[in-house]
Protein backbone atom coordinates (compact mmCIF):
# COMPACT_ATOMS: atom_id res chain seq x y z
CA UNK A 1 9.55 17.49 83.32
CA UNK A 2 7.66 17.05 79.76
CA UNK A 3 5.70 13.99 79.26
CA UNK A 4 6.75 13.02 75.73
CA UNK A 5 5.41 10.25 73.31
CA UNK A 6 7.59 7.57 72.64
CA UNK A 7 11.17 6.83 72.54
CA UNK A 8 13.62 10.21 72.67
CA UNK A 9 14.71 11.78 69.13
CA UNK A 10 18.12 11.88 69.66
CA UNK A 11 19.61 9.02 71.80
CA UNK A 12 23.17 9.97 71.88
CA UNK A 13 23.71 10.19 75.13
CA UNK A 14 21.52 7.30 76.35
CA UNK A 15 22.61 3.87 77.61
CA UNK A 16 22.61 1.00 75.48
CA UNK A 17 19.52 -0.78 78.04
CA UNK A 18 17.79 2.37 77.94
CA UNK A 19 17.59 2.07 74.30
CA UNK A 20 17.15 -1.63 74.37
CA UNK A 21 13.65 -1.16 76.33
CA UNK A 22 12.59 1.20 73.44
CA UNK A 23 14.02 -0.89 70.68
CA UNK A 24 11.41 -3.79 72.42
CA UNK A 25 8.64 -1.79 73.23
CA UNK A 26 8.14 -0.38 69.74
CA UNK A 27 9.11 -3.52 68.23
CA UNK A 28 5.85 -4.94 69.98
CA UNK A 29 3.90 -2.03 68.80
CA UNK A 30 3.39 -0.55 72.52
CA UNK A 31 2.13 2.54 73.04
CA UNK A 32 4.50 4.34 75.61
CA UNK A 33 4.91 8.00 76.89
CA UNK A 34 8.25 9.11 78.61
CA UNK A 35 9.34 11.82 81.04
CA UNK A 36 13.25 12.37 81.58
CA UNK A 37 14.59 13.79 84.91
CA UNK A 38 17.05 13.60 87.33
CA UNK A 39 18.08 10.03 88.82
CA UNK A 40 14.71 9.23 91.02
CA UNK A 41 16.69 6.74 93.68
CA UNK A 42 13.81 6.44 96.10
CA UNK A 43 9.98 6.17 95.60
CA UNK A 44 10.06 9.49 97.27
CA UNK A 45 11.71 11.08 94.29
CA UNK A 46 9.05 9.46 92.50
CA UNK A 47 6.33 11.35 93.31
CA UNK A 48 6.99 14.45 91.08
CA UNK A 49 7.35 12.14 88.21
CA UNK A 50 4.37 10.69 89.32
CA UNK A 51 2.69 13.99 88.96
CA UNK A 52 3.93 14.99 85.39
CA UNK A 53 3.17 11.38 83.88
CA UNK A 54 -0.12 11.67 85.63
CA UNK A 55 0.19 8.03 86.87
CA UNK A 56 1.77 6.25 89.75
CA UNK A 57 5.12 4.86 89.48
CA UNK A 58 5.12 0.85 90.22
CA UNK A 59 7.10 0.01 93.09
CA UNK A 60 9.84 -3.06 92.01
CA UNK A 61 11.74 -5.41 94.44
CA UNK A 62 14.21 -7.70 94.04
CA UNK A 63 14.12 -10.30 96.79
CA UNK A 64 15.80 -13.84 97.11
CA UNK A 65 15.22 -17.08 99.71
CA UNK A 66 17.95 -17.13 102.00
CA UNK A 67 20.04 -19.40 100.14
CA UNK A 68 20.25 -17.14 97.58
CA UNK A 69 18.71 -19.39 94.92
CA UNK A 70 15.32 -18.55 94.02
CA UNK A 71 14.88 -14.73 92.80
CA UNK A 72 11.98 -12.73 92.37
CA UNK A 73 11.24 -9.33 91.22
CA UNK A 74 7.84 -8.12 92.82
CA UNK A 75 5.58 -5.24 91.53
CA UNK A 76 3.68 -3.66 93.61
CA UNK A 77 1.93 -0.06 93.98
CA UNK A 78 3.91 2.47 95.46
CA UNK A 79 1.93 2.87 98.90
CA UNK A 80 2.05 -0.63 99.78
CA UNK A 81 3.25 -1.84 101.99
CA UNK A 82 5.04 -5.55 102.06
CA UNK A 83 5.37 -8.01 104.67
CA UNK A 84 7.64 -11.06 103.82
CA UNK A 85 5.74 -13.40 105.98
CA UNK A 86 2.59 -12.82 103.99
CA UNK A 87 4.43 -12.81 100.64
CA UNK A 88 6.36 -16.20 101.89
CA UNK A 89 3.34 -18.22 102.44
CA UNK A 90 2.08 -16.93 99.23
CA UNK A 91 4.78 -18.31 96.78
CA UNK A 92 5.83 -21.19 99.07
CA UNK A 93 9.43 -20.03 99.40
CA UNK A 94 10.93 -19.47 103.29
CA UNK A 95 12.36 -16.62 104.45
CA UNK A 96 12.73 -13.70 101.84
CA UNK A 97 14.90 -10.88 101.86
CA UNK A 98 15.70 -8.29 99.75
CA UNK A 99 18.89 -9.22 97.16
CA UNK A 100 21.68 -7.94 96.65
CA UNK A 101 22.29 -5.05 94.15
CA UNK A 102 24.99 -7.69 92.49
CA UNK A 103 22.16 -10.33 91.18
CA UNK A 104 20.06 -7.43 89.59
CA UNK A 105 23.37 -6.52 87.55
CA UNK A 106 23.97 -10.35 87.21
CA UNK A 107 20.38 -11.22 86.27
CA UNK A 108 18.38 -8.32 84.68
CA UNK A 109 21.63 -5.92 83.79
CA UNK A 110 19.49 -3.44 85.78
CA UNK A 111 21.21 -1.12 88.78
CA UNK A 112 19.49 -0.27 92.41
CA UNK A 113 16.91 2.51 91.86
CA UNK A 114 16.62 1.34 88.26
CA UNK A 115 14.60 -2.03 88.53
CA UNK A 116 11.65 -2.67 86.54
CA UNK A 117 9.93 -5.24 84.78
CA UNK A 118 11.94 -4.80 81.84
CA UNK A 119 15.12 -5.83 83.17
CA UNK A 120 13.48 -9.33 82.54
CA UNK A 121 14.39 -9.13 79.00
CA UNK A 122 17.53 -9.27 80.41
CA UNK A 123 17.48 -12.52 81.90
CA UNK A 124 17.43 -15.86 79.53
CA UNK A 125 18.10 -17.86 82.28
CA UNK A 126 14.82 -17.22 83.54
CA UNK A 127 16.57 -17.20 87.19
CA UNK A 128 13.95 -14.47 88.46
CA UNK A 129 10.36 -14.84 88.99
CA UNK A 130 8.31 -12.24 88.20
CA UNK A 131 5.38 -11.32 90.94
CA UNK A 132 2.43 -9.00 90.30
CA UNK A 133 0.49 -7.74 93.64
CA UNK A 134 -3.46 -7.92 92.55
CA UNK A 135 -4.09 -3.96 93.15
CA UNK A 136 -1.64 -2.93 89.97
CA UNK A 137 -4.34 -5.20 87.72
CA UNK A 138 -6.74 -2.73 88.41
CA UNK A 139 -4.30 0.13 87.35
CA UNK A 140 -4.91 1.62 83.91
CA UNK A 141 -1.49 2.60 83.72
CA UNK A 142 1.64 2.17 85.26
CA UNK A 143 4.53 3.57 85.68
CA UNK A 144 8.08 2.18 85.49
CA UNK A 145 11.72 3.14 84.66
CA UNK A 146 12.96 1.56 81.25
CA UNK A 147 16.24 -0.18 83.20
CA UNK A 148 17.76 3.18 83.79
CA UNK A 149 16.31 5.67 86.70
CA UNK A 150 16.86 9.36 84.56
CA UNK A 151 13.63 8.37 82.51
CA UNK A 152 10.42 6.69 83.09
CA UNK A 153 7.45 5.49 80.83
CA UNK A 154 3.88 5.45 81.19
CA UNK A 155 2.18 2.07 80.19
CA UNK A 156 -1.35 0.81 80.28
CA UNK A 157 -1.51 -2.02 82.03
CA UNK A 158 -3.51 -3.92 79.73
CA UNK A 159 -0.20 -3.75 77.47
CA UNK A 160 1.91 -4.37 80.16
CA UNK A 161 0.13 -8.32 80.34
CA UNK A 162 -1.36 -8.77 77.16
CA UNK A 163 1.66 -7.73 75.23
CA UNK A 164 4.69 -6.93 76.85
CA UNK A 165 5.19 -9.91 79.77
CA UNK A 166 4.27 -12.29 77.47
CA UNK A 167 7.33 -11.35 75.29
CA UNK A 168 9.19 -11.12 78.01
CA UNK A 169 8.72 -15.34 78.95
CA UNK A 170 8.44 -14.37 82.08
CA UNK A 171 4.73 -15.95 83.36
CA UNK A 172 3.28 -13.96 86.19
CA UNK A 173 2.14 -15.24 89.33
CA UNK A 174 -0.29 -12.80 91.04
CA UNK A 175 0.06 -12.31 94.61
CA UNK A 176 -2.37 -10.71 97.42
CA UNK A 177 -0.61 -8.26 99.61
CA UNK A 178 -2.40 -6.41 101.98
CA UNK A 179 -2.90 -2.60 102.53
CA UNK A 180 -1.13 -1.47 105.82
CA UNK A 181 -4.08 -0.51 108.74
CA UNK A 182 -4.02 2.47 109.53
């Protein structure tokens, strides 16, 4: 794995929301490095990309209330862990569980294993709220798949909310999850 500035030079063979996130980040004028590799399905698989873009990748979960009406994508760094209860309380929304692969395809045209914050340009309905666990602010940079899980960028953060979630429409709401004890 190469860590490679910018977009790819020849996008041939890339998916249309691959090239979307590109298309938007440089639009914005976002600095962004890449690093392509094999489909990185777990946050396992993360960790060598984690090592070659010299950043941690953000963890990204879709969850829903258990009527299946309110959405949320949370961000979150990779070694936390989450507790719904705590979460819950936080956003005043009962019972949360993870949602269905479906309403990320419906929603943010994003697959399982693929979702990041990007996928939000995805979704004009705003039907998913975006939440931001406290420790990423302190992040410099962060890492995250643009909607497709062969390739992953490295961000700063201060981008990521100056810049880019703004653009997105998307308005953050920052959320306090603790570290597991150990």
């Amino acid at each position: 794995m190469v860590l490679e500035q910018g977009r790819p030079l020849n996008c041939t063979d890339r998916m249309e929301k691959e090239i979307k996130t590109y298309d938007f980040l440089d639009a914005l004028g976002v600095s962004y490095q890449r690093v392509d590799h094999e489909p990185a399905m777990t946050m396992e698989a993360c960790l060598a990309v984690d090592e070659a873009m010299g950043t941690q990748m953000c963890k990204n979960l879709m969850l829903c209330n258990r009527q299946h009406t309110d959405f949320y994508l949370l961000m979150l760094p990779a070694d936390k862990v989450f507790k719904t209860s705590i979460l819950s309380k936080q956003i005043g929304s009962s019972r949360l569980s993870f949602a269905d692969g479906e309403y990320m395809e419906r929603f943010l045209d994003i697959t399982p294993g693929s979702l990041s914050v990007f996928g939000l340009m995805n979704d004009h309905e705003h039907a998913v709220r975006l939440l931001i666990d406290r420790d990423l602010l302190d992040a410099e940079f962060i890492g995250c798949h643009p909607c497709i899980n062969t390739s992953s960028l490295k961000i700063r953060m201060k981008d990521l909310m100056d810049t880019v979630i703004p653009a997105l429409h998307h308005e953050p709401t920052i959320v306090t999850l603790e570290m597991p004890q150990e």
